[in-house]
C-alpha atoms as a PDB file:
ATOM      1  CA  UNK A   1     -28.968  98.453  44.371  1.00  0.00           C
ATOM      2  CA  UNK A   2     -30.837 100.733  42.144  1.00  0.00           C
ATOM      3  CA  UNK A   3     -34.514  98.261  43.442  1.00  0.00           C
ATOM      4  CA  UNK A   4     -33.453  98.974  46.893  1.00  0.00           C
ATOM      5  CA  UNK A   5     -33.219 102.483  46.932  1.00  0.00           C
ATOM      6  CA  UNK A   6     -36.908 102.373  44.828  1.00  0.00           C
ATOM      7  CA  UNK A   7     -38.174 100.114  47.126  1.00  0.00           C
ATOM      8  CA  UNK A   8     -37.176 103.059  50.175  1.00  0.00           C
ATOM      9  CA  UNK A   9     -38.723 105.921  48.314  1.00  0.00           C
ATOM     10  CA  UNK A  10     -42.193 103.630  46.731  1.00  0.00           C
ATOM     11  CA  UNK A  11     -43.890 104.768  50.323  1.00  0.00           C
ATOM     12  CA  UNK A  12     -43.090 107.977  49.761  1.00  0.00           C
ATOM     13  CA  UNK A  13     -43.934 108.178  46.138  1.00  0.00           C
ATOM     14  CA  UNK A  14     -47.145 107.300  47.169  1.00  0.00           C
ATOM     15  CA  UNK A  15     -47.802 109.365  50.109  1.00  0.00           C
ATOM     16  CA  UNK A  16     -46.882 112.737  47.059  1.00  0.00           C
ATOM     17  CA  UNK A  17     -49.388 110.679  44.563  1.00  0.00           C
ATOM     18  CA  UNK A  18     -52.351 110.818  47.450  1.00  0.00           C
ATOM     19  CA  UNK A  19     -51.536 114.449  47.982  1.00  0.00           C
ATOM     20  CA  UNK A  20     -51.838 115.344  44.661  1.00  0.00           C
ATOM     21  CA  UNK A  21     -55.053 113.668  44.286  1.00  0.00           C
ATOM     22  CA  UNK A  22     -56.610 115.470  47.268  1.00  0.00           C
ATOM     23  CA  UNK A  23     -55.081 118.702  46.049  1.00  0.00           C
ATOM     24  CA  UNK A  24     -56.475 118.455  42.875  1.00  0.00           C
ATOM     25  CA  UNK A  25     -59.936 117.589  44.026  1.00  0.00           C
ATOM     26  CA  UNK A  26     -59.650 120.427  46.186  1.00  0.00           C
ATOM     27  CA  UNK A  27     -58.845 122.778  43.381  1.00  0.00           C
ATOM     28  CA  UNK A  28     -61.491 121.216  41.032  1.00  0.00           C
ATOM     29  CA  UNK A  29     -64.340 122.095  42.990  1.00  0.00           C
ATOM     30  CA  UNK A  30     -63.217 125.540  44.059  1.00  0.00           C
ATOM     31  CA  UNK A  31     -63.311 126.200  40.341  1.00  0.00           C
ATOM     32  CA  UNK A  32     -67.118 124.443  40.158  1.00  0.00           C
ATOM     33  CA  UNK A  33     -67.489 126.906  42.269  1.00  0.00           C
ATOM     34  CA  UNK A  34     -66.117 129.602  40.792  1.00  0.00           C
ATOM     35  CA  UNK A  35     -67.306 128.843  37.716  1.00  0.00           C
ATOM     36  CA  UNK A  36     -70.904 129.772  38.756  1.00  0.00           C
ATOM     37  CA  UNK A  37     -72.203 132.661  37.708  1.00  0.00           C
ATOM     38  CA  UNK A  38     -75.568 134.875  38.183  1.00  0.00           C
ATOM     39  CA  UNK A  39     -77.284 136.485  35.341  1.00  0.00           C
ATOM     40  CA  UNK A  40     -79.766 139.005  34.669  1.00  0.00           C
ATOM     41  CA  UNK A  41     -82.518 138.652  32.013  1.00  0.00           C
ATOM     42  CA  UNK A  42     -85.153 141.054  30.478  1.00  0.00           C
ATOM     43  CA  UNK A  43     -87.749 140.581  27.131  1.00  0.00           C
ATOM     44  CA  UNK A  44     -90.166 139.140  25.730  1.00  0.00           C
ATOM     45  CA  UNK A  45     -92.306 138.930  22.301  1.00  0.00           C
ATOM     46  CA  UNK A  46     -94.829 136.942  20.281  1.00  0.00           C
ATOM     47  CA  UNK A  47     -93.669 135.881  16.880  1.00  0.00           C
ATOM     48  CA  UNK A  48     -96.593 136.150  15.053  1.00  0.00           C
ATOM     49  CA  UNK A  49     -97.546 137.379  11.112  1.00  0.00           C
ATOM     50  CA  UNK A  50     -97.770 140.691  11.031  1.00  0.00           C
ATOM     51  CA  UNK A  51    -101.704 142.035   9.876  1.00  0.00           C
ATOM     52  CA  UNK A  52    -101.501 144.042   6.845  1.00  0.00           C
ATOM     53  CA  UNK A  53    -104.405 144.870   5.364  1.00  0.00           C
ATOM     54  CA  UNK A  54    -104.426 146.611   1.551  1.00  0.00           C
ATOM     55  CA  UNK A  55    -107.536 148.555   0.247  1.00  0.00           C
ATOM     56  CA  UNK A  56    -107.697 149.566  -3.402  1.00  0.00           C
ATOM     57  CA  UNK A  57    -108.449 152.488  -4.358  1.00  0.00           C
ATOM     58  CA  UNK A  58    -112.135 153.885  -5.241  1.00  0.00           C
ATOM     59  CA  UNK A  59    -112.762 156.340  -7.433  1.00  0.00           C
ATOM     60  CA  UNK A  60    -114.511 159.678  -6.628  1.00  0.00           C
ATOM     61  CA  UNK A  61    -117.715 158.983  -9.376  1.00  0.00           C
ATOM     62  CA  UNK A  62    -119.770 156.720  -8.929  1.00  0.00           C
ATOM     63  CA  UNK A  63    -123.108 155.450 -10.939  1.00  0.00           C
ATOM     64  CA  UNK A  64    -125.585 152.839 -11.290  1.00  0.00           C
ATOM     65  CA  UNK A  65    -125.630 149.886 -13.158  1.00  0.00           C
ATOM     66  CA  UNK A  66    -127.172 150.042 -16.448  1.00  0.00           C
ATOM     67  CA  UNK A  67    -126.380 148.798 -20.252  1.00  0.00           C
ATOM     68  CA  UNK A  68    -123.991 149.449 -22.797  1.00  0.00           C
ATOM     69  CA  UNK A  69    -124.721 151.428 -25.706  1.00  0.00           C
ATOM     70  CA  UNK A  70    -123.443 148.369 -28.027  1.00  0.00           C
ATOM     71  CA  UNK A  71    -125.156 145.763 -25.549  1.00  0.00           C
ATOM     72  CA  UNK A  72    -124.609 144.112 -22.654  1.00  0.00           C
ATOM     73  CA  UNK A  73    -124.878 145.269 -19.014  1.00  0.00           C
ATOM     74  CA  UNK A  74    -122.784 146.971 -16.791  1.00  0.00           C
ATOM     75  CA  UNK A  75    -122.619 147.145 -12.985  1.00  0.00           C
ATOM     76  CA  UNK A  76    -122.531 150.067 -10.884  1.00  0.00           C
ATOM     77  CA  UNK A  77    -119.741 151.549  -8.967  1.00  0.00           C
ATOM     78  CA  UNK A  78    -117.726 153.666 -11.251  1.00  0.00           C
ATOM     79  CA  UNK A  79    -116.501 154.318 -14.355  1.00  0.00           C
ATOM     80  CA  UNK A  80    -115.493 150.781 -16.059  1.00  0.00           C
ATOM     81  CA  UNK A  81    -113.398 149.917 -19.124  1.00  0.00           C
ATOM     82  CA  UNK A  82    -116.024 148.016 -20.953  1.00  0.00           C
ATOM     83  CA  UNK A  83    -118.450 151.061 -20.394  1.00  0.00           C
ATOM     84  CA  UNK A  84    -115.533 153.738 -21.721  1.00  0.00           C
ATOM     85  CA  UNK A  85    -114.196 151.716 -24.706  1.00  0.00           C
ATOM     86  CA  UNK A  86    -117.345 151.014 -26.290  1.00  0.00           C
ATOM     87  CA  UNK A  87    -118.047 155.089 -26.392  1.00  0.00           C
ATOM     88  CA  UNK A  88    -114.839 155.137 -28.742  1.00  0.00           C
ATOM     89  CA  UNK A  89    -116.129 152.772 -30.899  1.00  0.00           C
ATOM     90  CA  UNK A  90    -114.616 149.606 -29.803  1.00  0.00           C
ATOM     91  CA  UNK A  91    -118.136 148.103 -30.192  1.00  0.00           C
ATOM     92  CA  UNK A  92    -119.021 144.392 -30.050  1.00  0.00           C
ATOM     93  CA  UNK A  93    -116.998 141.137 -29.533  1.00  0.00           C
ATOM     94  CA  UNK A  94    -113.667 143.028 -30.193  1.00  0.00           C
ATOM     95  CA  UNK A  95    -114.632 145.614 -27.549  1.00  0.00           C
ATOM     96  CA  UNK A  96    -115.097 142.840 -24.861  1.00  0.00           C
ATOM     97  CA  UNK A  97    -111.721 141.681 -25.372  1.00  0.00           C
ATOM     98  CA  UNK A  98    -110.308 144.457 -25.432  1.00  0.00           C
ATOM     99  CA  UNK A  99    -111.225 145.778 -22.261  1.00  0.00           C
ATOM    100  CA  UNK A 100    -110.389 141.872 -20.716  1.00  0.00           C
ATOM    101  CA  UNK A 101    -107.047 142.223 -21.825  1.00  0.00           C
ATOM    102  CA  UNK A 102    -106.827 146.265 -20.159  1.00  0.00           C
ATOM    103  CA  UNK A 103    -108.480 145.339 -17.437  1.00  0.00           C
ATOM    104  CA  UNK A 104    -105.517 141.880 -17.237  1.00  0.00           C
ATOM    105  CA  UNK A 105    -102.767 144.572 -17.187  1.00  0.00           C
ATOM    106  CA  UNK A 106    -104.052 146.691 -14.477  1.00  0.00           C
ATOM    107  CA  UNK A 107    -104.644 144.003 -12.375  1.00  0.00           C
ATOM    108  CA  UNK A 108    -100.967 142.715 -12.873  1.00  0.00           C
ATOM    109  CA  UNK A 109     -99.735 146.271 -12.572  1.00  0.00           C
ATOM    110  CA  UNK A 110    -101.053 147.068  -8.832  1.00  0.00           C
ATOM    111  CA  UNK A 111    -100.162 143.776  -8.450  1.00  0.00           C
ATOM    112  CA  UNK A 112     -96.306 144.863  -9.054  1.00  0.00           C
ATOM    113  CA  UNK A 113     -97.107 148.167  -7.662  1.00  0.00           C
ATOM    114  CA  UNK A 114     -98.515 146.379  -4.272  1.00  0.00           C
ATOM    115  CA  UNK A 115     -94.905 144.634  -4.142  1.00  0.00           C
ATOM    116  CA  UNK A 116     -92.850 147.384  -4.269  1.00  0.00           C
ATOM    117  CA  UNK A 117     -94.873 149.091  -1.420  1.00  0.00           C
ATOM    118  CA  UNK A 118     -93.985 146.512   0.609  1.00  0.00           C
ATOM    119  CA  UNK A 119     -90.125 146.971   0.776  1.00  0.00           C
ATOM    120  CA  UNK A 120     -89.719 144.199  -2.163  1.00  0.00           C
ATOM    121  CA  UNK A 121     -91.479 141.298   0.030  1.00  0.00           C
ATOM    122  CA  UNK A 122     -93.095 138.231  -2.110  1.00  0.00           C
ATOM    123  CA  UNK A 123     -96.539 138.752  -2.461  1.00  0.00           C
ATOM    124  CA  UNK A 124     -97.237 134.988  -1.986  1.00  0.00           C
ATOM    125  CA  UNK A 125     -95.688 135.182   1.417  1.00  0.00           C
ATOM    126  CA  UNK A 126     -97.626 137.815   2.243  1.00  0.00           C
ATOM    127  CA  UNK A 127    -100.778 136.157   1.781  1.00  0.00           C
ATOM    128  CA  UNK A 128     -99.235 133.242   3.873  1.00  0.00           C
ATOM    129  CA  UNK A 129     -98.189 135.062   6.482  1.00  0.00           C
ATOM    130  CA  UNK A 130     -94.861 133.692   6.315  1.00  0.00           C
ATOM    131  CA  UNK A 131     -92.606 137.149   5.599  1.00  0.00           C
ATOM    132  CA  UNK A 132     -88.918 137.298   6.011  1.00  0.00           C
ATOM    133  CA  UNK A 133     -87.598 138.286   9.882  1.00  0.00           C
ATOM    134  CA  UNK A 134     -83.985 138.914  11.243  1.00  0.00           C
ATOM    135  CA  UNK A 135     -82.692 137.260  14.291  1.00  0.00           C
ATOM    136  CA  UNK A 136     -79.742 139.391  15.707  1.00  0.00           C
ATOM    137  CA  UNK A 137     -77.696 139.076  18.175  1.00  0.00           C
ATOM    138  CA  UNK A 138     -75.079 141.489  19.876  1.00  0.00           C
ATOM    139  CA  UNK A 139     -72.892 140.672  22.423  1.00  0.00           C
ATOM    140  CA  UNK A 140     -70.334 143.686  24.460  1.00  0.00           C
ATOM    141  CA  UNK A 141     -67.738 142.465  26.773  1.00  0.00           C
ATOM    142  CA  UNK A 142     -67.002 145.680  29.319  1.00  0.00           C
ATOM    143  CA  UNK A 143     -64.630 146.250  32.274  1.00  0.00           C
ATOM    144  CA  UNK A 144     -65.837 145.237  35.526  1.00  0.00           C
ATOM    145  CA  UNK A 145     -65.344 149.054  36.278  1.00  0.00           C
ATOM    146  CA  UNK A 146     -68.904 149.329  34.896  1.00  0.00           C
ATOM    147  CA  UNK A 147     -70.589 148.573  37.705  1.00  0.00           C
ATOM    148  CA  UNK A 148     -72.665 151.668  36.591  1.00  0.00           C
ATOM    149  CA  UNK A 149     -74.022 149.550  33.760  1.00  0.00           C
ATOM    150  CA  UNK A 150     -75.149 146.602  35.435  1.00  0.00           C
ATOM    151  CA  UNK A 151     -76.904 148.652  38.551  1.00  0.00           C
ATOM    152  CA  UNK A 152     -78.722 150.221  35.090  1.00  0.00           C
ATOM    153  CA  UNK A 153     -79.829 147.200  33.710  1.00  0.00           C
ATOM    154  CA  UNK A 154     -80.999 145.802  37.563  1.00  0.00           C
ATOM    155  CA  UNK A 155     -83.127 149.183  37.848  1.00  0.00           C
ATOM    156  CA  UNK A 156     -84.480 148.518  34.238  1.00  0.00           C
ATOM    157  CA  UNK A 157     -85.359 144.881  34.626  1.00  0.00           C
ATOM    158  CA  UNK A 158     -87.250 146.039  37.786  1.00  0.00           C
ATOM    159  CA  UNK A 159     -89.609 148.852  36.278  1.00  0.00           C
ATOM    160  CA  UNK A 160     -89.956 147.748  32.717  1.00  0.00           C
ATOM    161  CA  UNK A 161     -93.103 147.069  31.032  1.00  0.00           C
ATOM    162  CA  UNK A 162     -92.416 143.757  29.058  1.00  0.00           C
ATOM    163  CA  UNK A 163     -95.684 143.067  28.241  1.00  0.00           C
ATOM    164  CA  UNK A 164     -96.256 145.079  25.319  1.00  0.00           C
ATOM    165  CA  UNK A 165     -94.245 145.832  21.447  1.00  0.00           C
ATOM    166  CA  UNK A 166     -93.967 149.471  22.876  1.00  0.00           C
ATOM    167  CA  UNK A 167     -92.341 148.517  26.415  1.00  0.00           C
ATOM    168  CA  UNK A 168     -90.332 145.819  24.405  1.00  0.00           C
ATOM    169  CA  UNK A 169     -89.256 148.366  21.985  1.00  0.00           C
ATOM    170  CA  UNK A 170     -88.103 150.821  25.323  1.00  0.00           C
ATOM    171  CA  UNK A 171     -86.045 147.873  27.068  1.00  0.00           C
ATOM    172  CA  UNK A 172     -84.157 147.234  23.382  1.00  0.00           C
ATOM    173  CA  UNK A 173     -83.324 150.979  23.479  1.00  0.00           C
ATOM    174  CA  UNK A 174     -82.430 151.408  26.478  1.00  0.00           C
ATOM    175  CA  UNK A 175     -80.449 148.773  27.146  1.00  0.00           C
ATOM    176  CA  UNK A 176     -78.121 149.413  23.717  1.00  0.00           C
ATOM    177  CA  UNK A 177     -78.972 153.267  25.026  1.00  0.00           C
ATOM    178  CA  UNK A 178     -76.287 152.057  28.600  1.00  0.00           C
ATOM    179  CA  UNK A 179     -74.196 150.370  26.645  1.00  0.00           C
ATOM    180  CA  UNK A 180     -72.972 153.360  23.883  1.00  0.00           C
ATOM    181  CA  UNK A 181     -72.794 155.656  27.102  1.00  0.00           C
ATOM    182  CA  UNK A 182     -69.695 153.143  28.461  1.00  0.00           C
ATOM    183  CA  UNK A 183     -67.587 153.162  25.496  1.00  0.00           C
ATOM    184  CA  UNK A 184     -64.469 153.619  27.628  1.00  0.00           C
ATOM    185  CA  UNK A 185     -65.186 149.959  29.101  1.00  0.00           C
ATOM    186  CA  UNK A 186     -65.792 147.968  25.800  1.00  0.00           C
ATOM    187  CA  UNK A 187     -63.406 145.534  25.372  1.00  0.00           C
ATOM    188  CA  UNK A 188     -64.709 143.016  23.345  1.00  0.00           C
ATOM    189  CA  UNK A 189     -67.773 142.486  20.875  1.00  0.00           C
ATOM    190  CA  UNK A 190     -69.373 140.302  18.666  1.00  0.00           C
ATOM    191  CA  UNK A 191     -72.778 140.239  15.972  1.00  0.00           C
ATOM    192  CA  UNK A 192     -74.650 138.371  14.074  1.00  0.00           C
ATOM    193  CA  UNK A 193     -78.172 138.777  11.627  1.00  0.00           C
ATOM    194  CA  UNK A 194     -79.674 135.593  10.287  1.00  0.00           C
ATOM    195  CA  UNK A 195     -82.689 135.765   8.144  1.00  0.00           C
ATOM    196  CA  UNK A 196     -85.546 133.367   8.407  1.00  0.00           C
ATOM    197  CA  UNK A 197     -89.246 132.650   7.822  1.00  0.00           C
ATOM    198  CA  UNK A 198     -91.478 133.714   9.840  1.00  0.00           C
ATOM    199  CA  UNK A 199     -92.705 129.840  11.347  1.00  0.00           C
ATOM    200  CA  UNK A 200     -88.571 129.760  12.164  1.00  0.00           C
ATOM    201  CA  UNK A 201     -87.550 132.862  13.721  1.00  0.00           C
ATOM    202  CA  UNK A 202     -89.322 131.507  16.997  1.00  0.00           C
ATOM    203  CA  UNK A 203     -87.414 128.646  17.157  1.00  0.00           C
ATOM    204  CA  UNK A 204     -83.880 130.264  16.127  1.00  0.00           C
ATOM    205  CA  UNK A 205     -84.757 133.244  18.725  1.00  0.00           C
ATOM    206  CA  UNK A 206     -85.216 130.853  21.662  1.00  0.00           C
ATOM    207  CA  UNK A 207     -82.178 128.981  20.683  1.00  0.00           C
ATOM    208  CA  UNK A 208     -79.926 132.176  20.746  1.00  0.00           C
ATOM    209  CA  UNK A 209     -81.384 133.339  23.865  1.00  0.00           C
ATOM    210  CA  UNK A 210     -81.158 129.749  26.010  1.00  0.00           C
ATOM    211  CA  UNK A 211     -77.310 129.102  24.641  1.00  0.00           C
ATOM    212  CA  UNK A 212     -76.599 132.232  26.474  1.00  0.00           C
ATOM    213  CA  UNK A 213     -79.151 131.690  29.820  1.00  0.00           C
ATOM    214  CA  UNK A 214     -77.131 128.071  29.969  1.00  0.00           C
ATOM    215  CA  UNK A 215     -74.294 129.641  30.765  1.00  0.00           C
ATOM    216  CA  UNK A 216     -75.814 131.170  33.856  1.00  0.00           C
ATOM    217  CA  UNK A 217     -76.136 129.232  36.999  1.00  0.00           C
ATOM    218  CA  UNK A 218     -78.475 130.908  38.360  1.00  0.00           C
ATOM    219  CA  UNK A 219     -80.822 133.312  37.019  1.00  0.00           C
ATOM    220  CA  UNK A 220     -80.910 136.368  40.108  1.00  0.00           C
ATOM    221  CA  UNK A 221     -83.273 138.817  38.245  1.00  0.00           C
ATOM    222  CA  UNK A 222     -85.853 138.266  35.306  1.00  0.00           C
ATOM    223  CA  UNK A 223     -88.525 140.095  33.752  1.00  0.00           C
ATOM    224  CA  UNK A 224     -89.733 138.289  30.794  1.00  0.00           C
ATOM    225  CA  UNK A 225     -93.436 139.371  29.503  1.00  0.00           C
ATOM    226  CA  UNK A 226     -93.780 141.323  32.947  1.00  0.00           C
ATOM    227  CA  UNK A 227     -92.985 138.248  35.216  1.00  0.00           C
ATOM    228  CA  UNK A 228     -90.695 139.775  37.505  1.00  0.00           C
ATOM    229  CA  UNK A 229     -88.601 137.023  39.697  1.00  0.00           C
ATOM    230  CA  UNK A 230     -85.928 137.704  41.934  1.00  0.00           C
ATOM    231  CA  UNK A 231     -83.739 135.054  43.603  1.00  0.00           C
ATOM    232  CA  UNK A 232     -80.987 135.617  46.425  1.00  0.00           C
ATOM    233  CA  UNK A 233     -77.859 134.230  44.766  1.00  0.00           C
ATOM    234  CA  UNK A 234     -76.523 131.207  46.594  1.00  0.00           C
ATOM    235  CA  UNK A 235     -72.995 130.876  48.207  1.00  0.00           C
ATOM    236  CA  UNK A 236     -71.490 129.771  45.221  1.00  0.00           C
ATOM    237  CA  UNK A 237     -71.772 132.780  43.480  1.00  0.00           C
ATOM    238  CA  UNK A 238     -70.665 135.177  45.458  1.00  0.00           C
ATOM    239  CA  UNK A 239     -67.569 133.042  46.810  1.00  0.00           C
ATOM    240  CA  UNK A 240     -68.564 133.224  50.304  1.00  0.00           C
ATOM    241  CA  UNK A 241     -66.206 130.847  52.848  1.00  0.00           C
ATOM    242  CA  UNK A 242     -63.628 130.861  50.343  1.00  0.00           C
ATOM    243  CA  UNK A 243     -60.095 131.646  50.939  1.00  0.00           C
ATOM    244  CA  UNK A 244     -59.153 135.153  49.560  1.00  0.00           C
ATOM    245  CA  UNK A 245     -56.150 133.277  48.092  1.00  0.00           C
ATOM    246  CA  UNK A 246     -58.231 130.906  45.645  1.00  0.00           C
ATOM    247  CA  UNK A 247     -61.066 133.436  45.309  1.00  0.00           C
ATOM    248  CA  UNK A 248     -60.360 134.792  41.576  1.00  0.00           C
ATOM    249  CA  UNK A 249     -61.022 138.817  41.039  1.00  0.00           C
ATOM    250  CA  UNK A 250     -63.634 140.233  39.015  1.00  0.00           C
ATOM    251  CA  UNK A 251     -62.329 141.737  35.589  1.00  0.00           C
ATOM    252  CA  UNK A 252     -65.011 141.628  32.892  1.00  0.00           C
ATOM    253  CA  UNK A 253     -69.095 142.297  32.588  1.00  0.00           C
ATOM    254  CA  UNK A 254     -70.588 140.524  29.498  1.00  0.00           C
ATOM    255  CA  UNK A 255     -74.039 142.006  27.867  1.00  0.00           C
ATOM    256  CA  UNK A 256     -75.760 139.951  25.046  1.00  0.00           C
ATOM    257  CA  UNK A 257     -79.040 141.443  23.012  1.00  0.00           C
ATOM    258  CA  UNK A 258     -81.202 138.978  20.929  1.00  0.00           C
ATOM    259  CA  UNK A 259     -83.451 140.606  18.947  1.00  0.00           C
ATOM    260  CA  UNK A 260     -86.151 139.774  16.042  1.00  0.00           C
ATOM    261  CA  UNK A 261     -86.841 142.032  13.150  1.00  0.00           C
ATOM    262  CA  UNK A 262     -89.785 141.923  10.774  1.00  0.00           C
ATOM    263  CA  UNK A 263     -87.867 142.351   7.386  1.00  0.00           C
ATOM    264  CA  UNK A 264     -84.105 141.962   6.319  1.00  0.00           C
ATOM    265  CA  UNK A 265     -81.177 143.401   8.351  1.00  0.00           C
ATOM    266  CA  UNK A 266     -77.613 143.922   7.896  1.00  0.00           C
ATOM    267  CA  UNK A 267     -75.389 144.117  10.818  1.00  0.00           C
ATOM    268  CA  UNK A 268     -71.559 145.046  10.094  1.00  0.00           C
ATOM    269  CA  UNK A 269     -68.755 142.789  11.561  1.00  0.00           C
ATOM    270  CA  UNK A 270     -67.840 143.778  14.506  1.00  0.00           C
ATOM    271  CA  UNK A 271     -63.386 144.467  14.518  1.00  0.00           C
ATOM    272  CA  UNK A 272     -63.086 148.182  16.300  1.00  0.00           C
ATOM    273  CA  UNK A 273     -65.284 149.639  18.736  1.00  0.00           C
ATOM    274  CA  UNK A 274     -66.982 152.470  15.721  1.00  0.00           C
ATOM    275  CA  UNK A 275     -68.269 148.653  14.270  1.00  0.00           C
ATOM    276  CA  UNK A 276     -69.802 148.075  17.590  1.00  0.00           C
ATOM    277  CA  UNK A 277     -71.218 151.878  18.156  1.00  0.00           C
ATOM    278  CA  UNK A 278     -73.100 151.428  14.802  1.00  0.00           C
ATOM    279  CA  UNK A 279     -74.017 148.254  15.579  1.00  0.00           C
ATOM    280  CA  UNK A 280     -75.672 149.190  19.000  1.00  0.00           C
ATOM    281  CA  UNK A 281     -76.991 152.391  17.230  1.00  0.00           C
ATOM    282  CA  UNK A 282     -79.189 150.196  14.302  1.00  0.00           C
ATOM    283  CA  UNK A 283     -80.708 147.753  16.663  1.00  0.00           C
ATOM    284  CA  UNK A 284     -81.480 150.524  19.630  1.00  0.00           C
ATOM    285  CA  UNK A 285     -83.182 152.830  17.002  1.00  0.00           C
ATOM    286  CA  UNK A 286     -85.622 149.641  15.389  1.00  0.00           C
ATOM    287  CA  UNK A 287     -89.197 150.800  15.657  1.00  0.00           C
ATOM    288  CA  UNK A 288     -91.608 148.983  17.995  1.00  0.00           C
ATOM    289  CA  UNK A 289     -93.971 147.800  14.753  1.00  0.00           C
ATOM    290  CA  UNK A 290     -90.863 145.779  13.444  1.00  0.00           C
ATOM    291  CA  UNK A 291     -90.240 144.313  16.883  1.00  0.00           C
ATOM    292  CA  UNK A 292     -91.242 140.687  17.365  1.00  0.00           C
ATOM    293  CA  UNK A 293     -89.116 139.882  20.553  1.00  0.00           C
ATOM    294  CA  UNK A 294     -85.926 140.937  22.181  1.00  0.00           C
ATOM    295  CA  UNK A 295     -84.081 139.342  25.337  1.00  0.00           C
ATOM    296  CA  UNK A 296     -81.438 141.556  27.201  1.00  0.00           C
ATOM    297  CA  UNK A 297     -79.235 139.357  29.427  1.00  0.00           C
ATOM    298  CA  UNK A 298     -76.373 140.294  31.436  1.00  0.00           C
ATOM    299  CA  UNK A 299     -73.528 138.777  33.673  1.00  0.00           C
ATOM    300  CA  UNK A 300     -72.790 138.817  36.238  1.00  0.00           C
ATOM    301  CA  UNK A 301     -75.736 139.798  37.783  1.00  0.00           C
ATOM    302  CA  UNK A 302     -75.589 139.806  41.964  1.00  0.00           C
ATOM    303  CA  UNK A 303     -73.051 142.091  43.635  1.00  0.00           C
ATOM    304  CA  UNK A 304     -69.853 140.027  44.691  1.00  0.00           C
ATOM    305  CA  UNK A 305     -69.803 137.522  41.773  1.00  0.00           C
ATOM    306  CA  UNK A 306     -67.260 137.923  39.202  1.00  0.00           C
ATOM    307  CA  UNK A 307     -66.182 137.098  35.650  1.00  0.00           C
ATOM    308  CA  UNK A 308     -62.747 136.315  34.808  1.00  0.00           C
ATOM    309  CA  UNK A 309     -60.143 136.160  31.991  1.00  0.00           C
ATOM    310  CA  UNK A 310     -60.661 132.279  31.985  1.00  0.00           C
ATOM    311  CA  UNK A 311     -64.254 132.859  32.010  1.00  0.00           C
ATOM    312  CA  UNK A 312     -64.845 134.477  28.865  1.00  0.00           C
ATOM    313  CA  UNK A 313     -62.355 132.371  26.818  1.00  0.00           C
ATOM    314  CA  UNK A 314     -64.489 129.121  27.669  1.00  0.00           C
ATOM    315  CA  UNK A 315     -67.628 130.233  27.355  1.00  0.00           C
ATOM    316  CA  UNK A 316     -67.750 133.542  25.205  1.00  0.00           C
ATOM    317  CA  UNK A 317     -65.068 132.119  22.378  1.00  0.00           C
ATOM    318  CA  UNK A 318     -66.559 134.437  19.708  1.00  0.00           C
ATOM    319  CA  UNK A 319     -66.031 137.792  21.540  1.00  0.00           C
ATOM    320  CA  UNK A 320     -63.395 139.791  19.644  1.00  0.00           C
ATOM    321  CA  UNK A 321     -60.817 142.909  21.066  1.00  0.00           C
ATOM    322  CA  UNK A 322     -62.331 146.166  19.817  1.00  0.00           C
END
């Protein structure tokens, strides 16, 4: 009894089965769909040793070569430690080492002193031109109220100069300049410093910057080291000949800074929304000399395309509430 009555409903069983299939494939790529997004991207930078030059000093006197009173012969340009202790009476041999083992200490003195003018940096990786550099990166998740913001960033991307530390240094402060002037649409933020070489900070820079580009389907506006590219977004991102019943709404805007620093920086965890106003505040006030690159990128970008609840707990998973 109990086959029979399966073998009535099996046909129908199936028939539910096929629908469900076809729904679901339905479904899926209406979310592919959805899941595109357009982003916005402005920077650029060269990574490379910083020149520093250091000239020691030179003293006001000078004279021409000539010989010591004990022996021996001096050269000119100033007043020199074998010429001075031998007036004193440090004459002969004992003189000589003497004034070896002064001049020894000097030498490792504005050695020291040549250090600490340099914020602490190893003097050996100086002369490599391999110095310490930060690689930050700040990331503000806003209200999709703050529409303001992103027409902001479009108008920047559009007139910046990328091309130079100075234009590079105007795009990082302007940019974290938008975002502390929308405070009443931050809802979530993250930040991170890592300090590297030099021949490194390249390589972890790029690697920052294309984890966030990947998550972009299309890239609608650059201007990266004053190539300016514009694109018109494609169907798929702004939902058209979708049903307003599947087509998800826009809640959220998502703005990420990567940024290197010459030098060591400290950037505070980000938990309440004062964290994320000092954070913006340290990065957006870095002079241009200690600038090496910086990439602002933004989504969404076009007008129309949205980013949802869902999409910023798959692909921004370290945002925190502030």
């Amino acid at each position: 009894m109990r086959f029979k009555i399966f073998s009535h409903w099996k046909p129908v069983l199936k028939s539910l089965l096929a629908l469900t299939l076809v729904f679901t494939l339905i479904l899926g790529n209406a979310h592919s769909a959805f899941a595109a997004r357009s982003g916005g991207r402005i920077g650029g930078g060269s990574f490379r040793a910083p020149s520093r030059t250091y000239t020691a000093p030179s003293s006001g006197y000078r004279q021409p070569g000539g010989y010591y009173p004990g022996g021996g012969y001096y050269p000119g340009g100033g007043f020199g430690f074998p010429f001075l202790f031998p007036l004193f009476g440090f004459g002969g041999g004992f003189g000589g080492l003497f004034s070896i083992l002064i001049v020894i200490a000097i030498a490792n003195f504005l050695v020291r002193s040549f250090r600490n003018i340099n914020g602490g940096e190893d003097f050996g990786s100086l002369e490599s031109g391999n110095p310490k550099v930060s690689v930050a990166k700040v990331q503000v998740g806003l209200l999709s109220q703050a529409r303001g913001l992103q027409s902001e960033l479009n108008e920047l991307a559009l007139s910046a100069d990328t091309s130079s530390p100075v234009g590079q240094a105007q795009v990082l402060q302007e940019a974290t300049l938008a975002l502390l002037r929308h405070p009443e649409y931050w809802v979530y933020g993250d930040a991170e410093a890592q300090s590297t070489p030099l021949a490194l900070a390249e390589a972890k820079f790029n690697q920052l910057a294309l984890a966030e580009r990947s998550k972009f389907s299309q890239e609608t506006l650059s201007n990266y080291n004053n190539q300016l590219r514009q694109a018109s977004p494609q169907a798929a991102l702004t939902g058209e000949g979708e049903s307003e019943l599947l087509k998800p709404s826009g809640e959220y805007l998502v703005v990420t800074i990567v940024a290197g620093f010459q030098g060591d920086i400290k950037l505070p965890k980000i938990n309440s929304s004062e964290d994320l106003s000092q954070t913006l505040r340290q990065i957006g006030s870095m002079s241009s000399d200690r600038l090496l690159g910086v990439e602002v990128l933004w989504t969404p970008q076009a007008e129309g395309d949205t980013l949802t609840t869902d999409d910023i707990i798959a692909n921004y998973p370290e945002l925190k509430l502030v």
